[in-house]
N, C-alpha and C. Protein backbone atom coordinates (compact mmCIF):
# COMPACT_ATOMS: atom_id res chain seq x y z
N UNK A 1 10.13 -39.05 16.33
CA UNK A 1 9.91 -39.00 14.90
C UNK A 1 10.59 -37.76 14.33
N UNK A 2 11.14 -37.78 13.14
CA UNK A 2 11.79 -37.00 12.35
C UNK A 2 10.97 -36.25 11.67
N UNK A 3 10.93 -35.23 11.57
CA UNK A 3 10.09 -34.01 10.65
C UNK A 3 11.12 -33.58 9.90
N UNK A 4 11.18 -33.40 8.27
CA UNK A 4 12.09 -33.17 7.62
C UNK A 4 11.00 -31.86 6.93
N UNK A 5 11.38 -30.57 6.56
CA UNK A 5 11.42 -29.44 5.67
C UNK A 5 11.24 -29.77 4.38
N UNK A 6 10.11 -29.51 3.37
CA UNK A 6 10.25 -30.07 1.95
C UNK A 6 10.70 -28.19 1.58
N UNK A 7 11.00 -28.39 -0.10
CA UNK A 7 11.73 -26.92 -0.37
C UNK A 7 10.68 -25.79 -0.19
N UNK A 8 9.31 -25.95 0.02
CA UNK A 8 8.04 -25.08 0.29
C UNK A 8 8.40 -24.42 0.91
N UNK A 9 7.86 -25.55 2.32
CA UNK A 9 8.26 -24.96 4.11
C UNK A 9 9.51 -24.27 4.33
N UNK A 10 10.44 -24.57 3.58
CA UNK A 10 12.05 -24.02 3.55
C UNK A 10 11.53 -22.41 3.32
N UNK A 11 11.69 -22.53 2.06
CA UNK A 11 11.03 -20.75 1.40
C UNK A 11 9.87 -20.20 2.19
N UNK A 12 9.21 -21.06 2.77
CA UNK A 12 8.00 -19.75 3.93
C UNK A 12 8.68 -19.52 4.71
N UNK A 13 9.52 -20.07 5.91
CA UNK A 13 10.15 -19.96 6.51
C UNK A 13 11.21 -19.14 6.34
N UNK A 14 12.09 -19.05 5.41
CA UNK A 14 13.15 -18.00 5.18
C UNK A 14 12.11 -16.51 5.05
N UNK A 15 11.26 -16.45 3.97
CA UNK A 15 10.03 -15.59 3.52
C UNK A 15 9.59 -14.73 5.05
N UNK A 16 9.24 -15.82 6.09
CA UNK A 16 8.73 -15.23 7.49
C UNK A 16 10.04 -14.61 7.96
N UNK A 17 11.62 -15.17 7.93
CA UNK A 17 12.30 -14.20 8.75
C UNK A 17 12.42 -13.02 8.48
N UNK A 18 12.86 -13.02 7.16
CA UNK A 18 12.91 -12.03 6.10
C UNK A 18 11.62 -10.77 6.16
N UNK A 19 10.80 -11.07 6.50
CA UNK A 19 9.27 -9.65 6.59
C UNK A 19 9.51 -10.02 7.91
N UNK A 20 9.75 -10.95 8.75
CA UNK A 20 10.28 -10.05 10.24
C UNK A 20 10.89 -9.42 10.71
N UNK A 21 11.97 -9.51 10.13
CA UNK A 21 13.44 -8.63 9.87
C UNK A 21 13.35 -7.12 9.63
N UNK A 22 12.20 -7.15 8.51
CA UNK A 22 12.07 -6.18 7.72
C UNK A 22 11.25 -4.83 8.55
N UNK A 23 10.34 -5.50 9.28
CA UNK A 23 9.36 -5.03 10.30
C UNK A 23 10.05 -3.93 10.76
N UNK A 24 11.05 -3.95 11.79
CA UNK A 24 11.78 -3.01 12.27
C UNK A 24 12.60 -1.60 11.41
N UNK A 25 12.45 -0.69 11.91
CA UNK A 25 12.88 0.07 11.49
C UNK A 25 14.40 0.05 11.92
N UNK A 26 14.92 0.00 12.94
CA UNK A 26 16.18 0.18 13.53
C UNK A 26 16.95 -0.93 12.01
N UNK A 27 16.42 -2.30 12.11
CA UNK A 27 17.19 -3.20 11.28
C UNK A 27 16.80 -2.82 9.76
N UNK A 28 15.99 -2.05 9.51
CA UNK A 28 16.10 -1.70 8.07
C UNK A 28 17.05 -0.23 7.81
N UNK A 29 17.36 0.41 8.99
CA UNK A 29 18.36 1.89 8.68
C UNK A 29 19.97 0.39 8.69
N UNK A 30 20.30 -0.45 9.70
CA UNK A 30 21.18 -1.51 9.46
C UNK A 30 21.18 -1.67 7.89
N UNK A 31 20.40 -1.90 7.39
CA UNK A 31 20.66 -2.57 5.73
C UNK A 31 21.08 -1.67 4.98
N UNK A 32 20.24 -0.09 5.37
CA UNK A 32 20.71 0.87 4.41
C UNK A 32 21.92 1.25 4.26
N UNK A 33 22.10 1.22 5.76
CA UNK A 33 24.02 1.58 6.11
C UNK A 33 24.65 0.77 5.24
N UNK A 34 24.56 -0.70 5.22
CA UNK A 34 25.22 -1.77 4.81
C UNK A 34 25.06 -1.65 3.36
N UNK A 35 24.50 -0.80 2.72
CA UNK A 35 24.11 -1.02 1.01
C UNK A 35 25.45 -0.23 0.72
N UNK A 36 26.01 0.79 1.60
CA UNK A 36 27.40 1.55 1.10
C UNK A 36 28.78 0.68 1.36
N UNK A 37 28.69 -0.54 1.77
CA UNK A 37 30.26 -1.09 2.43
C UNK A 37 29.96 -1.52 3.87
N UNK A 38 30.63 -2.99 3.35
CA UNK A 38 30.78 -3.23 5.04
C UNK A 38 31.28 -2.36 6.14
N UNK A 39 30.90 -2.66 7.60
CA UNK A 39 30.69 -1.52 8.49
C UNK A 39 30.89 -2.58 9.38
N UNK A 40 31.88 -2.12 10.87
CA UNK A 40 31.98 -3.02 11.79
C UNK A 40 30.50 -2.63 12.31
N UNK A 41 30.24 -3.82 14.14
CA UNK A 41 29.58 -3.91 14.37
C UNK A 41 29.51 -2.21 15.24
N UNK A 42 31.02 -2.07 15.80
CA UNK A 42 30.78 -0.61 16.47
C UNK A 42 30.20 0.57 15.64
N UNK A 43 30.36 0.69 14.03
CA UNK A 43 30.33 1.76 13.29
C UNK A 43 28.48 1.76 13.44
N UNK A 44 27.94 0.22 13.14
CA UNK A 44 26.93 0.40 12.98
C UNK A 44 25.88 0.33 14.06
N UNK A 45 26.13 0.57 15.52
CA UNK A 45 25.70 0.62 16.44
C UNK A 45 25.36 1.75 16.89
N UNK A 46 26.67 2.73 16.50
CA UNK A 46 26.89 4.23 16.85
C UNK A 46 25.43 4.93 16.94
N UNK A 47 24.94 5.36 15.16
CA UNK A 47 23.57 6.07 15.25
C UNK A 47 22.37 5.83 15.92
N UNK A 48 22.59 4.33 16.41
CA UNK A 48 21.05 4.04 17.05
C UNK A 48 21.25 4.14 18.54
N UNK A 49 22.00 4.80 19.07
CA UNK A 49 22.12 5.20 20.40
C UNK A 49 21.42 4.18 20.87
N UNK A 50 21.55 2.94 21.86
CA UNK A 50 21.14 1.73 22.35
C UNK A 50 22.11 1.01 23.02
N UNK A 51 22.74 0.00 23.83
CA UNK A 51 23.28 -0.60 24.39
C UNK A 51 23.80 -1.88 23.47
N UNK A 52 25.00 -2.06 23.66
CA UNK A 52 25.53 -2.81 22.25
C UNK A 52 24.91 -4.17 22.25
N UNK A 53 24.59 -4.40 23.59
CA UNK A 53 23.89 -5.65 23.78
C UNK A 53 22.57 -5.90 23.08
N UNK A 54 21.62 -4.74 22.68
CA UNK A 54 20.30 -4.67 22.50
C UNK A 54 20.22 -4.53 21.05
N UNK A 55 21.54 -3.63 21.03
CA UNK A 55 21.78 -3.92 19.12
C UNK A 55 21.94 -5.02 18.97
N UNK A 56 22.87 -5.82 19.41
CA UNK A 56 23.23 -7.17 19.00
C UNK A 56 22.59 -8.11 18.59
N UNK A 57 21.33 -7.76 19.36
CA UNK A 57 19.79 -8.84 19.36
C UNK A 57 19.44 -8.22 17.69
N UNK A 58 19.20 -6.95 17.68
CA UNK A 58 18.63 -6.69 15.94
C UNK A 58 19.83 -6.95 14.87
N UNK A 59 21.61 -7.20 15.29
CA UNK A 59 22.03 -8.18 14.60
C UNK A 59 21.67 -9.23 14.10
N UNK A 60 21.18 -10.02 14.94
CA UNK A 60 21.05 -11.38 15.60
C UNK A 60 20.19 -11.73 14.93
N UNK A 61 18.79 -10.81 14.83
CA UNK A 61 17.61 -11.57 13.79
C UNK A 61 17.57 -11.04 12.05
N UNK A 62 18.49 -10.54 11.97
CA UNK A 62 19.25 -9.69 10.28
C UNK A 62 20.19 -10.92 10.15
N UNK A 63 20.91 -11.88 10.56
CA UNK A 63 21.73 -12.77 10.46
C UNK A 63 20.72 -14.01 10.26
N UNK A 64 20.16 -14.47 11.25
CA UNK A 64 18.86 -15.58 11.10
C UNK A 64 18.02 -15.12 10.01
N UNK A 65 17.76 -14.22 9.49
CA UNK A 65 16.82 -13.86 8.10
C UNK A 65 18.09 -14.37 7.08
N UNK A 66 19.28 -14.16 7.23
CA UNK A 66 20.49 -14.25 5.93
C UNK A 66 20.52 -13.42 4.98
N UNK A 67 20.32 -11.78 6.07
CA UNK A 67 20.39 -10.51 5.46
C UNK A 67 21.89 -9.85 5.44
N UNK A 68 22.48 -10.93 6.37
CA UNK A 68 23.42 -9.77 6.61
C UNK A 68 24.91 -11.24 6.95
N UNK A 69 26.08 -11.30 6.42
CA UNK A 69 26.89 -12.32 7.10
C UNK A 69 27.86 -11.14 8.16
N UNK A 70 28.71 -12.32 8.56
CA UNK A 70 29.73 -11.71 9.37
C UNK A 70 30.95 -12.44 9.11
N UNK A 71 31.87 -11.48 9.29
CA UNK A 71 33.26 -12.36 8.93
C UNK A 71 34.40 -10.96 10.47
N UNK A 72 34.88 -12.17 10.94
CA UNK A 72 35.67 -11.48 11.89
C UNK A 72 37.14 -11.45 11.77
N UNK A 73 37.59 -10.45 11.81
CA UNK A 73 38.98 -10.00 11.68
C UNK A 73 39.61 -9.50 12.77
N UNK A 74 40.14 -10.50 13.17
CA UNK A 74 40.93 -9.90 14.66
C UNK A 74 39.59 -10.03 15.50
N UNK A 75 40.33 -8.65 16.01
CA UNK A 75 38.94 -8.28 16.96
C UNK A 75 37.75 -7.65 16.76
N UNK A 76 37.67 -7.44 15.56
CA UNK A 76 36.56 -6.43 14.87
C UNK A 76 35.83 -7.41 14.09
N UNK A 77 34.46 -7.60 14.17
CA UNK A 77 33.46 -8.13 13.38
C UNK A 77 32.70 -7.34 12.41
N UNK A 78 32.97 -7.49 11.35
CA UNK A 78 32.77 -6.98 9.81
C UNK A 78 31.40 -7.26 9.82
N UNK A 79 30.07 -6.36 8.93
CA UNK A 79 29.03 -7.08 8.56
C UNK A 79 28.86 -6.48 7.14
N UNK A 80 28.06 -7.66 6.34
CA UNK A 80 28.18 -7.33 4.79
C UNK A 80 26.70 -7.36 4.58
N UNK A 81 26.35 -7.08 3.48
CA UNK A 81 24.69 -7.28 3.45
C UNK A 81 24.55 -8.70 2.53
N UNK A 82 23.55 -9.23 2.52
CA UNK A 82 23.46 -10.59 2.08
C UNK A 82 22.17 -10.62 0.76
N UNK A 83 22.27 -10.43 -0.61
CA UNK A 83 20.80 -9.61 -1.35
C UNK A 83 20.19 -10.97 -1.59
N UNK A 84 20.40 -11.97 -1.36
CA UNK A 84 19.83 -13.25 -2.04
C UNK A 84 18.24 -13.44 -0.94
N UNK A 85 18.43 -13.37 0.55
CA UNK A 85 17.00 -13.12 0.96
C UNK A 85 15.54 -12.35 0.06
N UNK A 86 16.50 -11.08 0.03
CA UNK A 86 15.72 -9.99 -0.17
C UNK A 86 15.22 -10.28 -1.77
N UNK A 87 15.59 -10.65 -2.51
CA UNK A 87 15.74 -11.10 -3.43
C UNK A 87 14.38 -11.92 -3.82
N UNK A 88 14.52 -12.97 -2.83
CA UNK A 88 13.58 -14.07 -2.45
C UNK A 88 12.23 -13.52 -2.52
N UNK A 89 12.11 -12.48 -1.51
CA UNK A 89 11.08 -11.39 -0.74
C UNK A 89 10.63 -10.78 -2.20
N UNK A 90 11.26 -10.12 -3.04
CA UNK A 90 10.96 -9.17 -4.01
C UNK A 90 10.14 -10.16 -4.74
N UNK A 91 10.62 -11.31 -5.76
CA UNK A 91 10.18 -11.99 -6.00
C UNK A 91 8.37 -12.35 -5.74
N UNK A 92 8.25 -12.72 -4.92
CA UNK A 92 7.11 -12.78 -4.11
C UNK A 92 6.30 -11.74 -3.86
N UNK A 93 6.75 -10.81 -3.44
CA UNK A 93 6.09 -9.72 -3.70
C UNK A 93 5.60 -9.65 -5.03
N UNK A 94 5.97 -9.71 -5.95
CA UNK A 94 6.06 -9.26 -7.81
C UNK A 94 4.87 -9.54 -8.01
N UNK A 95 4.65 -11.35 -7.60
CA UNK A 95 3.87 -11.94 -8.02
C UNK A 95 2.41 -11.11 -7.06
N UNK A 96 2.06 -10.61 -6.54
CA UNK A 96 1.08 -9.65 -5.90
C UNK A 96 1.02 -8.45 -6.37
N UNK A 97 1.88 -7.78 -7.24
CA UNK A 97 1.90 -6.10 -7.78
C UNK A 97 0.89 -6.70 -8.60
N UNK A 98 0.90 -7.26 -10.13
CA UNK A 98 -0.75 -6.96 -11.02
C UNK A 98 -1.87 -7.08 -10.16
N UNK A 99 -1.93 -8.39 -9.21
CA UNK A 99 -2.89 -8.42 -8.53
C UNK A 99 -3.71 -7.20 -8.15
N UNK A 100 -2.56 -6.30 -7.45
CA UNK A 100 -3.10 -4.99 -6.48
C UNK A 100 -3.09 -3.57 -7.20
N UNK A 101 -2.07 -3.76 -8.56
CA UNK A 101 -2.57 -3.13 -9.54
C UNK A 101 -3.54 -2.98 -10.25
N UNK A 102 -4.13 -4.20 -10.35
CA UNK A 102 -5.58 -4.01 -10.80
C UNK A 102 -6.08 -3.45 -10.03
N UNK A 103 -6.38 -3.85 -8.72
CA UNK A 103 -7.48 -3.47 -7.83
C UNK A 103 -6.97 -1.87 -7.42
N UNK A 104 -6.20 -1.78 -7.57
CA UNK A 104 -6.14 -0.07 -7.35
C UNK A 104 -6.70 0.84 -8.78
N UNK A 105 -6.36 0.40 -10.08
CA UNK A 105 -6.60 1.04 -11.09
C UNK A 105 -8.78 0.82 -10.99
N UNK A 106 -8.59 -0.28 -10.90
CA UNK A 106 -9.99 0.00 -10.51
C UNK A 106 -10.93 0.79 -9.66
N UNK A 107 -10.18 1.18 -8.40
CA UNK A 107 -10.74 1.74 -7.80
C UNK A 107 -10.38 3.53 -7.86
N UNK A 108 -9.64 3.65 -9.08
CA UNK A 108 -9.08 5.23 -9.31
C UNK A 108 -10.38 5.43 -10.41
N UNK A 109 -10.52 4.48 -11.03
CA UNK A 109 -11.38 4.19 -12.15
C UNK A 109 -13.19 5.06 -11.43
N UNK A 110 -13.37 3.75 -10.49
CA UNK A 110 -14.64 4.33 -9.67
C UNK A 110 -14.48 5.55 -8.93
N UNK A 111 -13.73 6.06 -8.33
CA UNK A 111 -13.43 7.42 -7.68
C UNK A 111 -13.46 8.59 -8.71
N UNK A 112 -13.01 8.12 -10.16
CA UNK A 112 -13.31 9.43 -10.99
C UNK A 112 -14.74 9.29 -11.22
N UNK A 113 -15.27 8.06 -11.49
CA UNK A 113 -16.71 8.09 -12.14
C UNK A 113 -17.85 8.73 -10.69
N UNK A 114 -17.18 8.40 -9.91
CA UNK A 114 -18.31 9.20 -8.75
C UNK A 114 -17.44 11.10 -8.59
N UNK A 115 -16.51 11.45 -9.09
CA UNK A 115 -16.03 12.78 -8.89
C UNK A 115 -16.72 13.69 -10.12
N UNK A 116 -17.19 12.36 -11.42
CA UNK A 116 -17.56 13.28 -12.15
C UNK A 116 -19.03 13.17 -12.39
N UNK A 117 -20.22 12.18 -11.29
CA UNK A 117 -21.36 12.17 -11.03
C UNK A 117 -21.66 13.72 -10.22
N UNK A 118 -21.14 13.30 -9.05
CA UNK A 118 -21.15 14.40 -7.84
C UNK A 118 -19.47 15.05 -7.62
N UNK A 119 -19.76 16.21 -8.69
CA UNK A 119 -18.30 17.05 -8.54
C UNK A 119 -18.49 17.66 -7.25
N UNK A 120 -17.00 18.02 -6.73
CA UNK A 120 -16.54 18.56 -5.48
C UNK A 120 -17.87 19.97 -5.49
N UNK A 121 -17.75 20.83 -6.14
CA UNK A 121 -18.09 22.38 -6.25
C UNK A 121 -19.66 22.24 -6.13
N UNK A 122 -20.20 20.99 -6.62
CA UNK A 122 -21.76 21.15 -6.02
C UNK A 122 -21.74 20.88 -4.68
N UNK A 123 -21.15 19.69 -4.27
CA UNK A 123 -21.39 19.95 -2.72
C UNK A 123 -20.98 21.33 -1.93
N UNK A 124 -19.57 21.68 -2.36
CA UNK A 124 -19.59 23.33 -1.64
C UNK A 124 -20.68 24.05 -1.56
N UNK A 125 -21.16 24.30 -3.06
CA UNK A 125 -22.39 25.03 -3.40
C UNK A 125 -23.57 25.06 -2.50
N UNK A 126 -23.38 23.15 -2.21
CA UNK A 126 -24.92 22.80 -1.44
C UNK A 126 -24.48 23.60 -0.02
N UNK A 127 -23.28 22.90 0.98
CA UNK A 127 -23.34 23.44 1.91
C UNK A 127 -23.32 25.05 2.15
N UNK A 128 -22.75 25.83 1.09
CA UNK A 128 -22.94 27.13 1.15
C UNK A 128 -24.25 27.84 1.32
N UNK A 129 -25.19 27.41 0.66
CA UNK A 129 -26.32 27.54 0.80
C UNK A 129 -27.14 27.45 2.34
N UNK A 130 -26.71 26.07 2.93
CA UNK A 130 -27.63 26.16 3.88
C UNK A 130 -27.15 26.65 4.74
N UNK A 131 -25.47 27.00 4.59
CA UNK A 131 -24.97 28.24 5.72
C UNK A 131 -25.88 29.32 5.51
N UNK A 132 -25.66 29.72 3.90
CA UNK A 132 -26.96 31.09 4.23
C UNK A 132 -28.71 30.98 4.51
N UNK A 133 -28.84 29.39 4.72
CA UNK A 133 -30.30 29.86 5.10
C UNK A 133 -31.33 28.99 3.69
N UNK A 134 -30.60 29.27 2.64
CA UNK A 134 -31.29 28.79 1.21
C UNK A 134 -31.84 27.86 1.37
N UNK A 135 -33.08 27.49 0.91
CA UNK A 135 -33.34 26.00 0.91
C UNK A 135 -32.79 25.43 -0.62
N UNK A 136 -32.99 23.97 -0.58
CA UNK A 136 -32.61 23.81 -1.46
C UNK A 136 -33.15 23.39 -2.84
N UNK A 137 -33.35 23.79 -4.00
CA UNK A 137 -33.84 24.03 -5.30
C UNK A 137 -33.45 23.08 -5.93
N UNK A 138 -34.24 22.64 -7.28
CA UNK A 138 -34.40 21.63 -7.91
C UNK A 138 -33.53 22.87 -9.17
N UNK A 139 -32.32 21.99 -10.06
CA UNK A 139 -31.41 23.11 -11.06
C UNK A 139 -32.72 23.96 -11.90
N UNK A 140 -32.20 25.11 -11.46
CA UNK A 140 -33.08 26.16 -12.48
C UNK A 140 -32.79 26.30 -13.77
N UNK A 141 -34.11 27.02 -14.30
CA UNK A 141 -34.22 27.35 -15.43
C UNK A 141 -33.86 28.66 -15.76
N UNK A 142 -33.28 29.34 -16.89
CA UNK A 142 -32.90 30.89 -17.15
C UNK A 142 -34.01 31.48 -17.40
N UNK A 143 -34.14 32.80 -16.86
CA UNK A 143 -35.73 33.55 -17.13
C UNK A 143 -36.02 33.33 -18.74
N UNK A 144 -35.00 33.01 -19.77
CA UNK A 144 -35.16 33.48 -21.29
C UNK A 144 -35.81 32.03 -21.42
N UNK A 145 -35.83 30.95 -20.76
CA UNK A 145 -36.52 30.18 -21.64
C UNK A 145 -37.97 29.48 -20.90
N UNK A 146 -38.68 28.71 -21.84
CA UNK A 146 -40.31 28.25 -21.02
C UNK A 146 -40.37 26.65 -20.88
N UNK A 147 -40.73 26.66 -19.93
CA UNK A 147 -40.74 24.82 -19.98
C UNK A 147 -41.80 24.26 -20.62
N UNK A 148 -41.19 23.52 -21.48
CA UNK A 148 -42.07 22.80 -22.09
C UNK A 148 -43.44 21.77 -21.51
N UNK A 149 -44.42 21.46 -22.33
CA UNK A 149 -45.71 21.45 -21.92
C UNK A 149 -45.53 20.05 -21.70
N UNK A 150 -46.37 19.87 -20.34
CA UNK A 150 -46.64 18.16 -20.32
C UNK A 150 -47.08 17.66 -21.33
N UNK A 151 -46.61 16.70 -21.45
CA UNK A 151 -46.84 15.26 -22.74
C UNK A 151 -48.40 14.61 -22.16
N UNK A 152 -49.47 15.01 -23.02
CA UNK A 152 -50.64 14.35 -23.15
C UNK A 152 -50.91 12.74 -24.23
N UNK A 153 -51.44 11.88 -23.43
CA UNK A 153 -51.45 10.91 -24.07
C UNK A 153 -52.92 10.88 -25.40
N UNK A 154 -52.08 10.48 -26.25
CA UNK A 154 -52.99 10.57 -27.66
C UNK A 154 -54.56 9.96 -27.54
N UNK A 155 -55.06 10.00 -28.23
CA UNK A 155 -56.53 9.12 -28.48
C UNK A 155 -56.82 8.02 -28.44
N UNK A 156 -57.58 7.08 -27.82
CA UNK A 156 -57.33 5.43 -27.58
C UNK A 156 -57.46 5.07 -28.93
N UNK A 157 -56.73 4.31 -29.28
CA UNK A 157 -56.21 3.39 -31.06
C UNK A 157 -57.48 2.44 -30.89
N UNK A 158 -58.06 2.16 -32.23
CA UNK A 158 -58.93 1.36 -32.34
C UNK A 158 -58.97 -0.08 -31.79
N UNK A 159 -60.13 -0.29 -30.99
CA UNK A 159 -60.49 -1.63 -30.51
C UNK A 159 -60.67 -2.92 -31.33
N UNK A 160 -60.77 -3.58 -30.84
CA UNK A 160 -60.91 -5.30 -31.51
C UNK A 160 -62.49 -5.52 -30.70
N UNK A 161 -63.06 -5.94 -32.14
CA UNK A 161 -64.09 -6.40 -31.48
C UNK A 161 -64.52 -7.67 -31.10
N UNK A 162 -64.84 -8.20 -30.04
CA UNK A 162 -64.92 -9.88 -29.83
C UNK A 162 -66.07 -10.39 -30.44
């Protein structure tokens, strides 16, 4: 039986090579190189000190993503960068920035409202204290003023008679 790709599965699939691709660091310094001008395969092998064979493989999956083409001249194989993947990737991504923008502004939101419940300098304060020994006190009052008198409840209000 034939399994045919509808344009979905197409785009997850490109989408998965593409953030696999991306994964690596070795094949993302590859792209950066490649953002200045094509670069043979020797130029761009050079910095990652590796065996040309082992580079070849992080060619190999930068080509299967359709990050990168090749066009050979003579004996030298050219590589170009390819932006229409990445492109793809950004895209997709986009649609997740408000998402996570919200949820971050929200949570800068709650981090001030608890910084300005319990500021930094009382907790210092607290632990300073029980370094020296202090126990710890309910906020004082200045010698200049008197606390006011408990609140007594008034006279019982007239009854109903049954």
């Amino acid at each position: 039986m034939v399994k045919y790709k509808n344009d979905a599965e197409d785009e997850e699939s490109t989408l998965n090579a593409v953030f696999a691709a991306l994964a690596d660091p070795t094949r993302r310094k590859v792209l950066q190189d490649l953002e200045q001008g094509n670069h043979s395969v020797g130029e761009l092998a050079q910095p990652h000190g590796m065996s040309l064979p082992g580079f070849m493989k992080h060619l190999r999956v930068l080509e299967d993503a359709g990050l990168v083409t090749r066009a050979k001249d003579g004996r030298v194989v050219n590589l170009a960068i390819a932006p229409e993947p990445m492109q793809e990737a950004a895209m997709w991504l986009s649609r997740y920035e408000k998402f996570w923008s919200m949820r971050l502004d929200a949570l800068g939101r709650y981090l001030y409202r608890q910084e300005e419940l319990n500021p930094p300098w009382k907790e210092a304060q607290r632990k300073a204290n029980r370094k020296a020994g202090r126990k710890e006190s309910s906020p004082s009052t200045s010698p200049g003023t008197t606390p006011s008198a408990p609140k007594k409840s008034g006279a019982p209000g007239p009854t109903r008679k049954r």
